[in-house]
C-alpha atoms as a PDB file:
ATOM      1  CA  UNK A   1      31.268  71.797 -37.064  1.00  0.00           C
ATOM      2  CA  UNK A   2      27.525  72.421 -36.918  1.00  0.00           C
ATOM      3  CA  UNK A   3      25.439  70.457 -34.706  1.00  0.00           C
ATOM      4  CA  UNK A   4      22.254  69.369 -36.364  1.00  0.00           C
ATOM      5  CA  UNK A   5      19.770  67.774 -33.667  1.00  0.00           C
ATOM      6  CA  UNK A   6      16.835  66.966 -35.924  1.00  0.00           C
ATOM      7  CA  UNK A   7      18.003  65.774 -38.816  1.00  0.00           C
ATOM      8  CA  UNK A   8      19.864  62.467 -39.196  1.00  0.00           C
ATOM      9  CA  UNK A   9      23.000  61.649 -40.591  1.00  0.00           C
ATOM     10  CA  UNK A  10      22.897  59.517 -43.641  1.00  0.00           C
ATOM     11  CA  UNK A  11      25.245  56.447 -42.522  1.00  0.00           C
ATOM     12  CA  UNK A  12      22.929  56.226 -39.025  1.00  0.00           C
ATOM     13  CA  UNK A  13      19.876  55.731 -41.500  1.00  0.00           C
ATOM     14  CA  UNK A  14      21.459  53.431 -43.661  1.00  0.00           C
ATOM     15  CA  UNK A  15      22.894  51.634 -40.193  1.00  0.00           C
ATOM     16  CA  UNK A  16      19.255  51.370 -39.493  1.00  0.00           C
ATOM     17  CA  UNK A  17      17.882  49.836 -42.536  1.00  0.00           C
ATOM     18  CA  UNK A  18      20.244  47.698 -42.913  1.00  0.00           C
ATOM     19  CA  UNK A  19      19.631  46.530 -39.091  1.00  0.00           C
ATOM     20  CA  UNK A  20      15.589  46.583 -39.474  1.00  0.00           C
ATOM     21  CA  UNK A  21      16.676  44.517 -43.270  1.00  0.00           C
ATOM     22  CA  UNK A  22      18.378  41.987 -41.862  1.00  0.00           C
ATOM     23  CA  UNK A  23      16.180  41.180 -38.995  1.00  0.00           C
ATOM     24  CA  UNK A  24      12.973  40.849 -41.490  1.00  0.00           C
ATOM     25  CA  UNK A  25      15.102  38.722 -43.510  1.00  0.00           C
ATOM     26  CA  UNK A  26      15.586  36.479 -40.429  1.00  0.00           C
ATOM     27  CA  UNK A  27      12.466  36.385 -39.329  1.00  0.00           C
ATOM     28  CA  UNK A  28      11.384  35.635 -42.466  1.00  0.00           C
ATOM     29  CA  UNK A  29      13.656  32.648 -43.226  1.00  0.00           C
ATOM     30  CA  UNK A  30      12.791  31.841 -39.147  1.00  0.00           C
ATOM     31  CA  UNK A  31       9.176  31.241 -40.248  1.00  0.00           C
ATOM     32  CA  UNK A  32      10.015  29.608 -43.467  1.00  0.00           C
ATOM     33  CA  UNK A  33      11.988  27.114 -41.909  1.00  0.00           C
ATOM     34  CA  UNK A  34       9.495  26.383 -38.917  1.00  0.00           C
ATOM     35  CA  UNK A  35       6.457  25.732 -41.905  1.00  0.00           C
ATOM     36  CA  UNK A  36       8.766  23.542 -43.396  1.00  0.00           C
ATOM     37  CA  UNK A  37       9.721  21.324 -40.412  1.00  0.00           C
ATOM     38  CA  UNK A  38       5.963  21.553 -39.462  1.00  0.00           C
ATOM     39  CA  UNK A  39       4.679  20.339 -42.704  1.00  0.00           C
ATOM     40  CA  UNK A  40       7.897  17.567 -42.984  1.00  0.00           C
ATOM     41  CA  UNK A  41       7.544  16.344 -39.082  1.00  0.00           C
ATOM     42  CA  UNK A  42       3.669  15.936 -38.257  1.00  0.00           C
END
């Protein structure tokens, strides 16, 4: 088994995209919602 330091393994990347994905995703339906209770409740 050869121990590669600097390059990273394929399922950590896609780990990580699919982290960095899903939090843009919530932020994004985070802001969405708080416009829309904004423009509804003032």
């Amino acid at each position: 088994m050869t121990h590669r330091s600097h390059e990273i393994p394929q399922d950590d990347l896609r780990n990580l995209v699919r982290v960095v994905s899903a939090c843009t995703l919530g932020l994004w339906a985070f802001a969405a919602g708080l416009l829309i209770g904004v423009f509804l409740f003032s």
